[in-house]
Structures are given as C-alpha cells and as structure tokens.
C-alpha atoms as a PDB file:
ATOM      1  CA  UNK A   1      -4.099  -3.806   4.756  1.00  0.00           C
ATOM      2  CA  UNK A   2      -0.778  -2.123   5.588  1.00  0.00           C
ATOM      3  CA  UNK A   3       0.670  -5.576   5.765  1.00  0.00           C
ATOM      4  CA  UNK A   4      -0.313  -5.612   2.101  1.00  0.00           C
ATOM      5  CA  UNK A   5       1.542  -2.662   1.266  1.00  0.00           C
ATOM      6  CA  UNK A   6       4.832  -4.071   2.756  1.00  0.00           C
ATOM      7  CA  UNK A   7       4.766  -7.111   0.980  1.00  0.00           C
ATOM      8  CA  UNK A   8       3.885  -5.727  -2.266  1.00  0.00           C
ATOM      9  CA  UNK A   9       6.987  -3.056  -1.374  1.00  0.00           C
ATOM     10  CA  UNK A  10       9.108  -5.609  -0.322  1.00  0.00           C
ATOM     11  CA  UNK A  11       8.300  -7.558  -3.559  1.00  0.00           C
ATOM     12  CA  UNK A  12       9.557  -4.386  -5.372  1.00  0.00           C
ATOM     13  CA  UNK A  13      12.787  -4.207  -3.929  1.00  0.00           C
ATOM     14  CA  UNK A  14      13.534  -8.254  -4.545  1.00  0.00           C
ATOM     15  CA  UNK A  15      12.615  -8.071  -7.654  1.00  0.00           C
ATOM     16  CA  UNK A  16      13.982  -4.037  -8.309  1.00  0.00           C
ATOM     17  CA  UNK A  17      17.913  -5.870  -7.352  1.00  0.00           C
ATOM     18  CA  UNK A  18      17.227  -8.632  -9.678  1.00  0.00           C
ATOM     19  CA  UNK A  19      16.678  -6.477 -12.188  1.00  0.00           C
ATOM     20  CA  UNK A  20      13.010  -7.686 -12.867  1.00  0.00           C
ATOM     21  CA  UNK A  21      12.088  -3.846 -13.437  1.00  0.00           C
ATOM     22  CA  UNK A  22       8.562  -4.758 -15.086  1.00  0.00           C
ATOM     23  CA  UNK A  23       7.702  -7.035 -11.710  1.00  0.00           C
ATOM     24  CA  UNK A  24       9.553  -4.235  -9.711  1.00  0.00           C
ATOM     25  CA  UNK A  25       7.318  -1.212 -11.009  1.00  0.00           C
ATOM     26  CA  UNK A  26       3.761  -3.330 -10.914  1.00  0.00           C
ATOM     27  CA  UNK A  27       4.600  -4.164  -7.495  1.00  0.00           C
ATOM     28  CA  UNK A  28       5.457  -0.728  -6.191  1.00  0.00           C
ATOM     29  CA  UNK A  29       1.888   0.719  -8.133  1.00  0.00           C
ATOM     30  CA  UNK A  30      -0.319  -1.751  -6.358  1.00  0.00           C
ATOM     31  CA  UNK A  31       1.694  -1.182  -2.961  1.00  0.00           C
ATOM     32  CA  UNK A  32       0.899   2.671  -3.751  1.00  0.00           C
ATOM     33  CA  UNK A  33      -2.739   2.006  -4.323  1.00  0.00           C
ATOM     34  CA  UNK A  34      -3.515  -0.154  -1.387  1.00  0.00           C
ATOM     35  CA  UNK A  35      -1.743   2.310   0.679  1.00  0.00           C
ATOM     36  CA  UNK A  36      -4.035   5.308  -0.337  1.00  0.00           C
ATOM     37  CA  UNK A  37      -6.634   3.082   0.043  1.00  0.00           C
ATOM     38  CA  UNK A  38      -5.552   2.918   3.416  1.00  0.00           C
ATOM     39  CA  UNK A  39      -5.369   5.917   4.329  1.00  0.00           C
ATOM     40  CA  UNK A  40      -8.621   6.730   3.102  1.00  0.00           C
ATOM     41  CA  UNK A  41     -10.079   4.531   5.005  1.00  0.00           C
ATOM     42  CA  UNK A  42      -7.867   5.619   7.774  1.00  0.00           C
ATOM     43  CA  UNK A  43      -9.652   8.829   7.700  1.00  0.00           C
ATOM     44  CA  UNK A  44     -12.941   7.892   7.012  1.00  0.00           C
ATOM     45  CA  UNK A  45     -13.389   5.677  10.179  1.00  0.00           C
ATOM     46  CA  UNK A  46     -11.501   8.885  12.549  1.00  0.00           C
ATOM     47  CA  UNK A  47     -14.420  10.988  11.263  1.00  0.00           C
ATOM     48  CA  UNK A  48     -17.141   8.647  11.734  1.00  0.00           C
ATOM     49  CA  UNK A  49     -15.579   7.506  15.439  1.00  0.00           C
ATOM     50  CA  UNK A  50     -15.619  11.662  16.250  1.00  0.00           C
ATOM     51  CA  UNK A  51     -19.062  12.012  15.512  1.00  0.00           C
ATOM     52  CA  UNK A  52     -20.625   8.858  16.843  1.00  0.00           C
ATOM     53  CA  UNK A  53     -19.323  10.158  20.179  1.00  0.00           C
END
C-alpha cells in the first residue's frame, strides 16, 4: 500500500512540473488518502499483534 502512495506522489510531481495542476492535485489527494489508510491500518494490526500475545 505504501508503494501506492509513492506512485500516486510521484505522479504529482510529473505532472505538478508539467504544469498539469488538476492531474497534480488529484494525485497528491488520493496519495494522502491511501497513506492514512495506511497508517490506520498500521495501527490497527500493532494493537491486535500486542494483545494476541
């Protein structure tokens, strides 16, 4: 999933030096979305790993 993020980031960059700004700032929301996705997720499987031990 965090390969997901850096594509979608690196998408933003191309396309924020191209000047594509519309393709630049839909690329940097999803990349922000799957990354809090992330790191919810992160969290939720630390917590269930300290308790199942």
């Amino acid at each position: 999933m965090l390969g997901w993020v850096v594509m979608f980031l690196v998408v933003a960059l191309i396309a924020g030096i191209l000047g594509f700004t519309g393709i630049m700032a839909a690329s940097a929301e999803i990349a922000k979305i799957i990354f809090f996705i992330f790191i919810i997720l992160f969290i939720i499987s630390f917590i269930v790993n300290l308790f199942r031990r």
